[in-house]
C-alpha atoms as a PDB file:
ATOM      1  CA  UNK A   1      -3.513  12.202  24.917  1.00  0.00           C
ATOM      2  CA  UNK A   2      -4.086  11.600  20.983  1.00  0.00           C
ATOM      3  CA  UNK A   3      -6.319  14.352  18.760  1.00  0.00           C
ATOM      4  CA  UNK A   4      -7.812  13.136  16.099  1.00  0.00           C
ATOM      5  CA  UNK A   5      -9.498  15.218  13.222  1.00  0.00           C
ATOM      6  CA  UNK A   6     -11.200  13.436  10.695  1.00  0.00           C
ATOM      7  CA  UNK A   7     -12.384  15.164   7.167  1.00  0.00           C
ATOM      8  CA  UNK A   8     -14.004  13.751   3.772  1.00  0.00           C
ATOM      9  CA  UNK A   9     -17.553  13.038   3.966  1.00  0.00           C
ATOM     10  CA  UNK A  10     -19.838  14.461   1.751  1.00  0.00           C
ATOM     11  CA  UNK A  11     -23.075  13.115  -0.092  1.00  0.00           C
ATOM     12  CA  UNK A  12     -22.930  11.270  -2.928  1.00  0.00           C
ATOM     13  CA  UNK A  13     -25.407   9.045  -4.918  1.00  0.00           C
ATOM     14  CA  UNK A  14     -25.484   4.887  -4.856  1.00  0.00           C
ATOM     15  CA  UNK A  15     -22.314   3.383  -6.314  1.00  0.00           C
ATOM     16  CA  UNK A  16     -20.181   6.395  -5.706  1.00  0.00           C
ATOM     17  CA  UNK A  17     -17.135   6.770  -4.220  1.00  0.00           C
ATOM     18  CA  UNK A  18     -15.812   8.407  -0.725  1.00  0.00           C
ATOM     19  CA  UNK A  19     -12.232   8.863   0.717  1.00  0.00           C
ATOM     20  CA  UNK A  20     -11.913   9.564   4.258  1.00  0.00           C
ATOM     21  CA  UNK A  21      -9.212  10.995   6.227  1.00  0.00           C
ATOM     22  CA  UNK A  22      -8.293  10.680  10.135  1.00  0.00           C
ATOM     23  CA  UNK A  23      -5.141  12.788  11.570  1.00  0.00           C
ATOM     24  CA  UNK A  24      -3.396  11.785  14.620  1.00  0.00           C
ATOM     25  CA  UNK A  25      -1.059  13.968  16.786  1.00  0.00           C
ATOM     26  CA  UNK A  26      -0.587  14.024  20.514  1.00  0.00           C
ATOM     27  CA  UNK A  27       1.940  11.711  22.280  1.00  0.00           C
ATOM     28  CA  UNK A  28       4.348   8.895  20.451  1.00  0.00           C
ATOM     29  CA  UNK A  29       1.839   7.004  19.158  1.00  0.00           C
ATOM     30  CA  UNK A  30       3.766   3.899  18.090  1.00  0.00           C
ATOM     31  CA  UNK A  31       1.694   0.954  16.347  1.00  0.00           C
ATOM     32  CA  UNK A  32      -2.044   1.994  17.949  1.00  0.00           C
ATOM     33  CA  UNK A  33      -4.724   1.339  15.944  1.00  0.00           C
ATOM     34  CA  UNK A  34      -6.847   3.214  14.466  1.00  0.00           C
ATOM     35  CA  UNK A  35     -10.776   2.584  13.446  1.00  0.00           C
ATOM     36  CA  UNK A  36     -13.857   3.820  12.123  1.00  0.00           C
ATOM     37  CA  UNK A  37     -16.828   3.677  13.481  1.00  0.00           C
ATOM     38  CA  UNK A  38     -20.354   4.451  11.965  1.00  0.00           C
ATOM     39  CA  UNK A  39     -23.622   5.608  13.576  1.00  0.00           C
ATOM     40  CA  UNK A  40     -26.454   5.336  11.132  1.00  0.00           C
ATOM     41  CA  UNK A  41     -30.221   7.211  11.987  1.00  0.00           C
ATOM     42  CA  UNK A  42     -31.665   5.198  14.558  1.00  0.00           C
ATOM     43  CA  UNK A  43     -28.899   2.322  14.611  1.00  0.00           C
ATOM     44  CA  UNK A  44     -26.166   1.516  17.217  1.00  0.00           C
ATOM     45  CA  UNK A  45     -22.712   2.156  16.761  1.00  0.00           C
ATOM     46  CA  UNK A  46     -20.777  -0.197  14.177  1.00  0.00           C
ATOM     47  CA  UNK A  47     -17.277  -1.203  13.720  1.00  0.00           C
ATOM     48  CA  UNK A  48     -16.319  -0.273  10.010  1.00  0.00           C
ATOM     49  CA  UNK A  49     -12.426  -1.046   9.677  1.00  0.00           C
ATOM     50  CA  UNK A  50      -9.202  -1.010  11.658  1.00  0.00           C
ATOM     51  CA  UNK A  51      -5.865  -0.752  11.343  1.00  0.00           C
ATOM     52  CA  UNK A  52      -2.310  -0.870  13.373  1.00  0.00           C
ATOM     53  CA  UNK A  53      -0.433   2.477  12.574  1.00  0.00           C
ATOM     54  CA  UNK A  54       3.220   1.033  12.421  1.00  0.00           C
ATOM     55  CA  UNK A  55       2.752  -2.591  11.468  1.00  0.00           C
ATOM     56  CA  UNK A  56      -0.505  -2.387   8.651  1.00  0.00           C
ATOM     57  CA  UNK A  57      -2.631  -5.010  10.149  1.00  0.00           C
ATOM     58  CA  UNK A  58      -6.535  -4.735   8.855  1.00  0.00           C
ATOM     59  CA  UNK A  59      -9.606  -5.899   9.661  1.00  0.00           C
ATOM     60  CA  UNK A  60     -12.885  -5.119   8.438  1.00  0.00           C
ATOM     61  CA  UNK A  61     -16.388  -5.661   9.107  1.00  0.00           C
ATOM     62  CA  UNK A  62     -18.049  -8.064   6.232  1.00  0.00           C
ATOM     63  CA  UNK A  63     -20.937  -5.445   5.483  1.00  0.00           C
ATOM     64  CA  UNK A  64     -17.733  -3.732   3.972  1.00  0.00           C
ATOM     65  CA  UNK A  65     -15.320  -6.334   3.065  1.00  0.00           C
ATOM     66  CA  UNK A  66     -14.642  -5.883  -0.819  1.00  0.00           C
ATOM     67  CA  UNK A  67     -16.016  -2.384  -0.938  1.00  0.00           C
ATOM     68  CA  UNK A  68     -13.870   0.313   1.793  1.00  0.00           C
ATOM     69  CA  UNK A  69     -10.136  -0.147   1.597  1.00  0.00           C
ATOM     70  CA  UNK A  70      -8.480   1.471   5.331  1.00  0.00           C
ATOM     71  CA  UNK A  71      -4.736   2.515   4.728  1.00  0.00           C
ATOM     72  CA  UNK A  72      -2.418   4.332   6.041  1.00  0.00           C
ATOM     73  CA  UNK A  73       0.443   6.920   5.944  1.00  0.00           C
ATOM     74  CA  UNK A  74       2.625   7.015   8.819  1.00  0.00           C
ATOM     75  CA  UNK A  75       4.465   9.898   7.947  1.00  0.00           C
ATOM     76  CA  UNK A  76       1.872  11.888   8.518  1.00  0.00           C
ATOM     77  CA  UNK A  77      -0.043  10.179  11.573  1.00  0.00           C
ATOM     78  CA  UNK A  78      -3.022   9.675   8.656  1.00  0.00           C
ATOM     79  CA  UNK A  79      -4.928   7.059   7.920  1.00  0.00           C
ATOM     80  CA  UNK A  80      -7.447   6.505   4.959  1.00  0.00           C
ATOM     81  CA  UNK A  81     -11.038   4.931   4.494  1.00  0.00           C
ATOM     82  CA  UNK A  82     -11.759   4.850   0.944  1.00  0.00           C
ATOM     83  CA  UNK A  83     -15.196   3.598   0.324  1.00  0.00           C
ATOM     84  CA  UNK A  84     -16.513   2.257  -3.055  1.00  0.00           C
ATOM     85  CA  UNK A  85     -19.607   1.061  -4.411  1.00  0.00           C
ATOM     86  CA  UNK A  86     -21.622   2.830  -1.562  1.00  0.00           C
ATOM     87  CA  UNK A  87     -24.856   1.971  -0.947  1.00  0.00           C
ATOM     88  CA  UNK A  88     -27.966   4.048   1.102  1.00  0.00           C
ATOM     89  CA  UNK A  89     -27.426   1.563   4.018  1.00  0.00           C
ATOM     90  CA  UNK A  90     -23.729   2.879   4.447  1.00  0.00           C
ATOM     91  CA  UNK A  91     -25.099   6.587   5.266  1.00  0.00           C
ATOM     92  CA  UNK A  92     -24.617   7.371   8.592  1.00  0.00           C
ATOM     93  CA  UNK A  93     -21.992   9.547  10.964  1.00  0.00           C
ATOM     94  CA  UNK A  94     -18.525   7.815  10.617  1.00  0.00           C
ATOM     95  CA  UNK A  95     -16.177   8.165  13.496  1.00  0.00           C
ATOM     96  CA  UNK A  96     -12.419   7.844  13.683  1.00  0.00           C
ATOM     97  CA  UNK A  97     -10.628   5.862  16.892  1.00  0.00           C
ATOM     98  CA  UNK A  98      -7.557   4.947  18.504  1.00  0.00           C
ATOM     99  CA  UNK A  99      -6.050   2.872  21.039  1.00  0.00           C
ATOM    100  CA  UNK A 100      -3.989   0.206  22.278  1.00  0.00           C
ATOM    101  CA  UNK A 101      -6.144  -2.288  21.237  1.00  0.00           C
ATOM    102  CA  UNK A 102      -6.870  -5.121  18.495  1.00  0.00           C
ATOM    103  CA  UNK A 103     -10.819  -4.696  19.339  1.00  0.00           C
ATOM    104  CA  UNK A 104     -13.797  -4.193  17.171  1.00  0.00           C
ATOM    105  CA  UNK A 105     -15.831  -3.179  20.314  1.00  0.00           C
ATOM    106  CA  UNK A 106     -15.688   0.864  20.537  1.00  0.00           C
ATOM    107  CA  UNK A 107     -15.406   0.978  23.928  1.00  0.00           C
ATOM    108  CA  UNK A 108     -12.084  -0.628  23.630  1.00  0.00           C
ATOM    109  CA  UNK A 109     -11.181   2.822  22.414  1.00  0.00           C
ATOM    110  CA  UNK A 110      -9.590   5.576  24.404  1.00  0.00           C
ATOM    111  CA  UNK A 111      -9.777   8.532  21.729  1.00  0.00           C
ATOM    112  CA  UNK A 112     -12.098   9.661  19.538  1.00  0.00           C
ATOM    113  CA  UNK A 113     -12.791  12.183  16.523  1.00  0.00           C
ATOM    114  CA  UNK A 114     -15.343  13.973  15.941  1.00  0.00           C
ATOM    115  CA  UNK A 115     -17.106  12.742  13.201  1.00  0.00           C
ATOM    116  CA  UNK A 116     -18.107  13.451   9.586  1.00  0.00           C
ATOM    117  CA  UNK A 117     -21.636  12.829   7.779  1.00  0.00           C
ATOM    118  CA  UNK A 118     -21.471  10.314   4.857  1.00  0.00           C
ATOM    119  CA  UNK A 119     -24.950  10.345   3.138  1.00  0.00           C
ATOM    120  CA  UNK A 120     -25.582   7.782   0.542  1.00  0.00           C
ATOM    121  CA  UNK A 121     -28.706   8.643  -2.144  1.00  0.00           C
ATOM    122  CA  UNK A 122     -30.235   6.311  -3.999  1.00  0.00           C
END
């Protein structure tokens, strides 16, 4: 099994910045990958970002690309969404999860967080 505790959302006006954080602990987790997810009022869930724990590999959705930056720290099982330039449209519930996957569909994804609000104003 893998825990995962995410932190860092908050509400901030249009063009602000956010910074994420999702903790991993559990078993040997090796080079899983990690993603966010985001829920917005009355939308389906969306893949944000993802990235391999070990190895660094990223991919991004393109409402994002240029704006959220997903990194990691391996010595502490962490990894990092910073999000720039936010905009209204990026308010929703953002979710952190892993697997053994290279997948942008979420249920690809064996473990979940869960969840922090990120509310955009305009």
């Amino acid at each position: 099994q893998v825990q995962l505790v995410e932190s860092g959302g908050g509400s901030v006006q249009a063009g602000g910045s956010l910074r994420l954080s999702c903790v991993a602990s559990g078993r040997t987790l090796g080079n899983i990958a990690m993603a966010w997810f985001r829920q917005g009022p009355g939308k389906e869930r969306e893949f944000v970002a993802v990235i391999t724990l070990f190895l660094g590999a990223t991919d991004y959705a393109d409402s994002v690309k240029g704006r959220f930056t997903v990194s990691r720290d391996v010595s502490k099982n962490t990894v990092y969404l910073q999000m720039n330039s936010l905009r209204p449209e990026d308010t929703a519930t953002y979710s952190c999860a892993a697997g053994y996957v290279w997948n942008k569909g979420a249920n690809q994804y064996a473990y979940w967080g869960q969840g922090t609000q990120v509310t955009v104003s305009s």
